[in-house]
Protein backbone atom coordinates (compact mmCIF):
# COMPACT_ATOMS: atom_id res chain seq x y z
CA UNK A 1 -42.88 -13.29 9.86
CA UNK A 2 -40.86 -10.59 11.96
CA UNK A 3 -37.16 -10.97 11.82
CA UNK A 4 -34.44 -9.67 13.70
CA UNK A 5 -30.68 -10.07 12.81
CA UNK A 6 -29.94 -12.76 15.80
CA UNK A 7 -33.69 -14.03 15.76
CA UNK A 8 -35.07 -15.65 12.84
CA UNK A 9 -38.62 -16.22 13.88
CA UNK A 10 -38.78 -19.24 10.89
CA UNK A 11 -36.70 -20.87 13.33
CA UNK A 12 -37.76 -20.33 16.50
CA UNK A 13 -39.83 -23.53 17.61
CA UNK A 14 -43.38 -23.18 19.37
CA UNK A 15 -41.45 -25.48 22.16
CA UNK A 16 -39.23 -22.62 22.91
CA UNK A 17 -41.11 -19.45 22.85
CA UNK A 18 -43.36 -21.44 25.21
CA UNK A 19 -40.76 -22.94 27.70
CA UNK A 20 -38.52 -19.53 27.62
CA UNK A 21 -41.09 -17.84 28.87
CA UNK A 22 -40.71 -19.41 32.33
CA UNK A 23 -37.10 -18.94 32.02
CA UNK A 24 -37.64 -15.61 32.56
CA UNK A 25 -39.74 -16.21 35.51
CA UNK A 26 -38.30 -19.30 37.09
CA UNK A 27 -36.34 -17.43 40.12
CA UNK A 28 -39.01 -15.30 41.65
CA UNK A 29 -39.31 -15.18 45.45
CA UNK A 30 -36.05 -17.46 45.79
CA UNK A 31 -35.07 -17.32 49.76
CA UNK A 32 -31.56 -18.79 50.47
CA UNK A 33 -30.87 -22.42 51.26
CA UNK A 34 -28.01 -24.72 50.93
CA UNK A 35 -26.13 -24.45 47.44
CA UNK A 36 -28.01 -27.11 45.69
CA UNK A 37 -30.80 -27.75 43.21
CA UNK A 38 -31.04 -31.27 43.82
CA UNK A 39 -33.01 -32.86 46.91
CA UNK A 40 -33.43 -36.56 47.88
CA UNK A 41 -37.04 -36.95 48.81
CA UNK A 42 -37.41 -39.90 51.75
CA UNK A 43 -39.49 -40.96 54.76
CA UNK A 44 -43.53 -40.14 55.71
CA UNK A 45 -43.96 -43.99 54.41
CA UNK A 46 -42.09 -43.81 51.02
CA UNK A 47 -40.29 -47.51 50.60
CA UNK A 48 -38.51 -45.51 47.36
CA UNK A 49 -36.43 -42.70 47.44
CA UNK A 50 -37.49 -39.63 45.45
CA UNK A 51 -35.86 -36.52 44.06
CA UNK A 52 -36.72 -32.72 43.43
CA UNK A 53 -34.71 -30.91 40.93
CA UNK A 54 -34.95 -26.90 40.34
CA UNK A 55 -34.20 -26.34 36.43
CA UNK A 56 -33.35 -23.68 34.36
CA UNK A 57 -35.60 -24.21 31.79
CA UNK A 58 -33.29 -22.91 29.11
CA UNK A 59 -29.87 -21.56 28.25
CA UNK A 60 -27.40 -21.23 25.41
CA UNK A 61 -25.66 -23.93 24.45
CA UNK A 62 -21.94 -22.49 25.46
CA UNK A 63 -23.57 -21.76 28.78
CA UNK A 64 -25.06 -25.12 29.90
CA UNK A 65 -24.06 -28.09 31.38
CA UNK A 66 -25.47 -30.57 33.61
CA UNK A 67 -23.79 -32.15 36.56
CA UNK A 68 -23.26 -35.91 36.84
CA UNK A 69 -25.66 -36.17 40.24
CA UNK A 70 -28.57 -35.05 38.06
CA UNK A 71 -27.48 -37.79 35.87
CA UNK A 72 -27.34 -40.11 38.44
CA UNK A 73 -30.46 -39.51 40.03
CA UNK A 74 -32.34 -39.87 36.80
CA UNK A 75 -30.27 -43.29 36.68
CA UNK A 76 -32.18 -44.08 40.23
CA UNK A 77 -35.80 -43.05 39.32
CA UNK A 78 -38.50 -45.11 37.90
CA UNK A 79 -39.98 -42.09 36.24
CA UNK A 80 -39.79 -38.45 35.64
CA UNK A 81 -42.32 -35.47 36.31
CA UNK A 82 -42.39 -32.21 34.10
CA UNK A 83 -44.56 -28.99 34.76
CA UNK A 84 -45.41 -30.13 30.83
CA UNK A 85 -43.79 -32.32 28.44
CA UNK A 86 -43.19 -30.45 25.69
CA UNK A 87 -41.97 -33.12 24.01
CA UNK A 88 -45.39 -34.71 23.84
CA UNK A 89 -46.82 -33.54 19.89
CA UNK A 90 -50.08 -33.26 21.47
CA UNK A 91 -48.65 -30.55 23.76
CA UNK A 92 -47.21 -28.78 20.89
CA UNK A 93 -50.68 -28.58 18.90
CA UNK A 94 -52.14 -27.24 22.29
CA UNK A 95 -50.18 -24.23 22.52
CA UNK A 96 -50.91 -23.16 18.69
CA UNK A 97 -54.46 -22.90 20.16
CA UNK A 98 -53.13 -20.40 22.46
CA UNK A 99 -50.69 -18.31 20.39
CA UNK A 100 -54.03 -15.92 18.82
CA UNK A 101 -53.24 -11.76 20.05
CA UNK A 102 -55.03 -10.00 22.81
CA UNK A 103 -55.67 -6.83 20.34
CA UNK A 104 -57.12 -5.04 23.49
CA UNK A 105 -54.22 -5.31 25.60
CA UNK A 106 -52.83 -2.38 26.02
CA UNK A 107 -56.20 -0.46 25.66
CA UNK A 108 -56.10 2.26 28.61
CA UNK A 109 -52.50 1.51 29.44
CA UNK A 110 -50.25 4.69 29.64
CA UNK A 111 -49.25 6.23 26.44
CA UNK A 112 -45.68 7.20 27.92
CA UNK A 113 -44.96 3.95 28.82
CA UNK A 114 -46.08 2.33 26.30
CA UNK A 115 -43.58 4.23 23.85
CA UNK A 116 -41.08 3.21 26.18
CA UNK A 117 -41.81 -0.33 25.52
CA UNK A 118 -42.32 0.19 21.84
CA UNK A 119 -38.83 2.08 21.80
CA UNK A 120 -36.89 -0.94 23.98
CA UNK A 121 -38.32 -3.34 21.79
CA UNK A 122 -37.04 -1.86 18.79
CA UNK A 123 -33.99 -1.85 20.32
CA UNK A 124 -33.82 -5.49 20.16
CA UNK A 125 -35.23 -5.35 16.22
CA UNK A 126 -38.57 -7.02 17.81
CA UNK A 127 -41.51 -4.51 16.13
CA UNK A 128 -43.93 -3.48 18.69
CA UNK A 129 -46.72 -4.67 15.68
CA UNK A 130 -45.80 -8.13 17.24
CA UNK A 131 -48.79 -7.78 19.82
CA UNK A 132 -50.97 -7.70 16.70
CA UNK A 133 -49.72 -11.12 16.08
CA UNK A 134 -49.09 -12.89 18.50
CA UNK A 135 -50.33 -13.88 22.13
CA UNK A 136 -48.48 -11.57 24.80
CA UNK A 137 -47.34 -15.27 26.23
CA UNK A 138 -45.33 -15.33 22.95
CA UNK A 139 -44.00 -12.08 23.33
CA UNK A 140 -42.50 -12.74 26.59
CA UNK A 141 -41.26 -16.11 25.19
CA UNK A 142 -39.38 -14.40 22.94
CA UNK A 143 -37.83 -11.38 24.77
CA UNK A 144 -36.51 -13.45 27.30
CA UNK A 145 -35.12 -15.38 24.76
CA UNK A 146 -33.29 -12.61 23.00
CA UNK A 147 -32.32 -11.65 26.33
CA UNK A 148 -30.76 -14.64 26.99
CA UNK A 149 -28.11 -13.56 24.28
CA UNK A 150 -26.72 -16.30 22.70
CA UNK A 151 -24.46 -16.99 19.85
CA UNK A 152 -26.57 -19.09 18.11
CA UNK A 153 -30.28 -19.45 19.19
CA UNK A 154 -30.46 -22.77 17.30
CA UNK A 155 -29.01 -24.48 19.02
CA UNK A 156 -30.51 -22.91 22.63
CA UNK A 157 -30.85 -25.85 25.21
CA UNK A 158 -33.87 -27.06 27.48
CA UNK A 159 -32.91 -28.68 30.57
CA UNK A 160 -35.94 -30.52 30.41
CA UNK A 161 -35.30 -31.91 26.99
CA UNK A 162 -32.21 -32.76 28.17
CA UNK A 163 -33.22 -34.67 31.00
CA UNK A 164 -35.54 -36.94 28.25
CA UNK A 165 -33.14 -37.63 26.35
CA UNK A 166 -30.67 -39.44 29.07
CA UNK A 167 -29.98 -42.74 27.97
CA UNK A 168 -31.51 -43.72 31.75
CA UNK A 169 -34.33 -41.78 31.18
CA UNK A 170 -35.36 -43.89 27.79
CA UNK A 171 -38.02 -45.71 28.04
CA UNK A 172 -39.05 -44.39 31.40
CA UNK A 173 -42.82 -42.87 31.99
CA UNK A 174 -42.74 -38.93 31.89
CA UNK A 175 -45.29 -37.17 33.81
CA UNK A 176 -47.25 -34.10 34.28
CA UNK A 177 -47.47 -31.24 36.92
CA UNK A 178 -49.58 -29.50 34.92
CA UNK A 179 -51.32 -29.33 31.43
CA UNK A 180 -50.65 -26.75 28.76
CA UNK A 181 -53.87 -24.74 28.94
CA UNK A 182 -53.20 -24.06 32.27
CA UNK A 183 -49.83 -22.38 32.07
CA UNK A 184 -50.57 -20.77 28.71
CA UNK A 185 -53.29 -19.31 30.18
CA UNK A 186 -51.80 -17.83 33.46
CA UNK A 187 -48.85 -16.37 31.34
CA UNK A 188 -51.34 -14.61 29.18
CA UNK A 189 -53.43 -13.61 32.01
CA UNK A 190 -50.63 -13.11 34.53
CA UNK A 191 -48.41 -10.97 32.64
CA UNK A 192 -50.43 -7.12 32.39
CA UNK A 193 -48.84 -4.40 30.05
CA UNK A 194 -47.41 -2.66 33.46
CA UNK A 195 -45.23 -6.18 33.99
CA UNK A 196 -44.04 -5.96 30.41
CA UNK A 197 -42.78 -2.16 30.87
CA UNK A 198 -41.44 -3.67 34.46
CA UNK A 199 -39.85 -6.01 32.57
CA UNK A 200 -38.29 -4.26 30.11
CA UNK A 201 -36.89 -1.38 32.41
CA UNK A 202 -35.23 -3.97 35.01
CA UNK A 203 -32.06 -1.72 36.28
CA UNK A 204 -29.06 -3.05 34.32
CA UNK A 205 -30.94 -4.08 31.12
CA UNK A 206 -32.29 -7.62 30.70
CA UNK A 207 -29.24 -9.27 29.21
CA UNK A 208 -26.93 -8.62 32.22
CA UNK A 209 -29.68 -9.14 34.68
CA UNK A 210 -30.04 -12.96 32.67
CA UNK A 211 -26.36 -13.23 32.27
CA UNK A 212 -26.01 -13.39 36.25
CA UNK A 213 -29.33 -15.54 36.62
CA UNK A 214 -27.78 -17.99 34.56
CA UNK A 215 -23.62 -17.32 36.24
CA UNK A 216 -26.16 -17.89 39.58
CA UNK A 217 -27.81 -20.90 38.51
CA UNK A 218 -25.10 -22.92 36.73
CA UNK A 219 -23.25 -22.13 39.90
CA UNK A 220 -25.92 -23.45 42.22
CA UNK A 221 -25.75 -20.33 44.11
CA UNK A 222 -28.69 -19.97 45.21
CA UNK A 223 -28.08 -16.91 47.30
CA UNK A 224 -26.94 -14.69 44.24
CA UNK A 225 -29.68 -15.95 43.08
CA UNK A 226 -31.98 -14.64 45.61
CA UNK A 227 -30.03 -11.02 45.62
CA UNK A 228 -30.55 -11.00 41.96
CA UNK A 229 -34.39 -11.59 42.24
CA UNK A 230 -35.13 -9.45 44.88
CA UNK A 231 -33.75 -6.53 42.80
CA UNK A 232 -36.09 -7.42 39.76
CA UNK A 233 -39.91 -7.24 41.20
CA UNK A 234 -41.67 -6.95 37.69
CA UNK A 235 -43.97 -8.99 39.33
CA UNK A 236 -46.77 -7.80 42.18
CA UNK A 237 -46.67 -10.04 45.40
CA UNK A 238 -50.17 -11.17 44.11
CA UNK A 239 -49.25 -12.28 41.00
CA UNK A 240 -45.62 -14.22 42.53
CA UNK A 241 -48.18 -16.05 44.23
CA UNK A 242 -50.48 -16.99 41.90
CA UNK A 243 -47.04 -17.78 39.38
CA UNK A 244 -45.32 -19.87 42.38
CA UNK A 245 -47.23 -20.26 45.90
CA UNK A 246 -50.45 -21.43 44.15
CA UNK A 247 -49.01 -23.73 42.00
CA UNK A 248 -46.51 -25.45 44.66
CA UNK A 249 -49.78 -26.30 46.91
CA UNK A 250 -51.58 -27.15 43.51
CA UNK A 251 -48.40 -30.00 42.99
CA UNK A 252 -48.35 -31.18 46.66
CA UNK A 253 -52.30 -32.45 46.23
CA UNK A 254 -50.26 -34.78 43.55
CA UNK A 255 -47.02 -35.64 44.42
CA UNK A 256 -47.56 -37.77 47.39
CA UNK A 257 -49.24 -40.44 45.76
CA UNK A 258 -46.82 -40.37 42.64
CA UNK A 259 -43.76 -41.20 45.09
CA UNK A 260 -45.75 -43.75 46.66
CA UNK A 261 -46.31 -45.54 42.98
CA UNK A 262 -42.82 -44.74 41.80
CA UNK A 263 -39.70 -43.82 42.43
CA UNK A 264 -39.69 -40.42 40.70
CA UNK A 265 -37.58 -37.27 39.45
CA UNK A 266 -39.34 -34.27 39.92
CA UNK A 267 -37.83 -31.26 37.57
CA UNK A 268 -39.25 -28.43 37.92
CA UNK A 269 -38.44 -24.35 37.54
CA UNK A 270 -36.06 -23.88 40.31
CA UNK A 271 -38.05 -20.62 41.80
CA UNK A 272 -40.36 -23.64 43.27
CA UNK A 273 -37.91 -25.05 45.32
CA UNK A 274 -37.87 -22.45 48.19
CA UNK A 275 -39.35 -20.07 50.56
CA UNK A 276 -42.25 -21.04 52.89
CA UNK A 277 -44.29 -22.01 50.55
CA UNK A 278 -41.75 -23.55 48.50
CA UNK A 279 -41.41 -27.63 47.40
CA UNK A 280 -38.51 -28.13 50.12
CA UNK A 281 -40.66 -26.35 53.08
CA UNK A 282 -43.89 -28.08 51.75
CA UNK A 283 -42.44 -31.41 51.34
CA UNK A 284 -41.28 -30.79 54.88
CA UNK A 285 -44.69 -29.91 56.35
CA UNK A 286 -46.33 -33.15 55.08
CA UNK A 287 -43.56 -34.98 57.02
CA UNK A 288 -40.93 -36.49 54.45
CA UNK A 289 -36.90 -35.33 54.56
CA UNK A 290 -35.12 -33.26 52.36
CA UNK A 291 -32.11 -34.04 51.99
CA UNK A 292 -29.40 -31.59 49.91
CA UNK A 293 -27.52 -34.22 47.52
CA UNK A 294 -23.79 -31.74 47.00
CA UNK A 295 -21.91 -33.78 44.49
């Protein structure tokens, strides 16, 4: 196993190096709208409201909170939809599957950069031998972990977990967006070795660009949020698409007939929320009302 003095990788669940690695990503393409990640879903025939939540998929534990209207809403819903439930064992034996290394991956890349990344990397006491070991989805898991920062990475928080373990969420169906394979296999497809030196050369260094993502987020502010992303772009225009766009039309095929059933809470990366091809302007196009809940 590969330590580092704030990472013991011993510790560090398969849940989280999975889910952290769409921390990292979860605010790409954000476009400003009103300060709020939480959205009643009504009308287009729906006799039950519904609601739309953007998430930040983790953060450290002196860092997070969660407001009393997400709280609420999950009081309100019948049921609650995930990308994945990572909570679900099967899910966890899944991604094990998918944790094998991609020993060809940076075959061809460019040798300079490549020492830059092996160099930054060291930096944060992760040996570059990693991507010997590992899948590159796990890699990313675990740099934007580290760059998260925090005091104690044991006890790093997952909004999502959070949200299961409401007392009004007991008991309650949880849903699916998507499965495992698929997002396992577009992080280790999506992410090419010129994203990972992208990445890891983001102007300010990754732990103050993620220590304003997260100011941003638990701020609901979504416009710092947008400034912040538009200075990252470690990630083509193709490839935002296929992370976000793609995905957001993939979820609108199923959510209309889940609100019909139920009454549900939909909590998903916050980066899916907005732009034109966004959940709000989607949800919009197929006719149903958005409507910003504040407080």
């Amino acid at each position: 196993m590969i330590k580092n003095n704030n990472i013991d990788m011993k510790r560090l669940t398969l849940k989280r190096l999975f889910t952290t690695a769409f921390a990292l990503l979860f605010s790409v393409a954000l476009f400003a709208q009103e300060n709020t990640l939480l959205w009643k879903i009504s009308g287009n025939g729906l006799t039950k409201d519904s609601y739309l939540f953007g998430t930040l998929h983790m953060a450290c534990a002196e860092d997070f909170k969660m407001e009393d209207k997400v709280k609420e809403v999950a009081q309100k819903a019948e049921a609650i939809a995930f990308e994945i439930d990572m909570a679900n064992p099967e899910n966890m034996t899944k991604v094990q599957e998918f944790m094998k290394p991609n020993l060809e991956f940076f075959k061809d890349f460019d040798p300079a950069k490549k020492k830059v990344i092996d160099s930054i990397m060291t930096s944060y006491q992760i040996p570059p031998a990693i991507f010997d070991q590992v899948a590159p989805a796990a890699v990313i898991s675990i740099l934007s972990m580290r760059s998260f920062a925090c005091s104690d990475f044991k006890t790093v928080k997952m909004m999502e977990n959070e949200i299961r373990n409401l007392p009004a969420v007991n008991g309650k169906p949880i849903a699916e967006l998507e499965t495992v394979e698929f997002q396992f296999n577009l992080l280790n497809n999506l992410f090419s070795p010129e994203d990972f030196y992208n990445y890891l050369t983001i102007e300010g260094g990754l732990e103050a660009s993620t220590k304003k993502l997260v100011q941003a987020y638990f701020s609901e502010n979504l416009k710092e949020i947008e400034n912040l992303t538009l200075k990252s772009g470690y990630l083509s225009e193709e490839e935002q698409a296929k992370f976000l766009d793609e995905r957001n039309h993939t979820w609108m095929e199923k959510m209309p007939n889940m609100m019909k059933e139920k009454a549900y809470l939909f909590a998903v990366g916050a980066g899916h929320l907005v732009g034109k091809n966004g959940m709000i302007e989607l949800l919009k196009k197929q006719g149903y009302k958005l409507t910003p809940i504040l407080d």
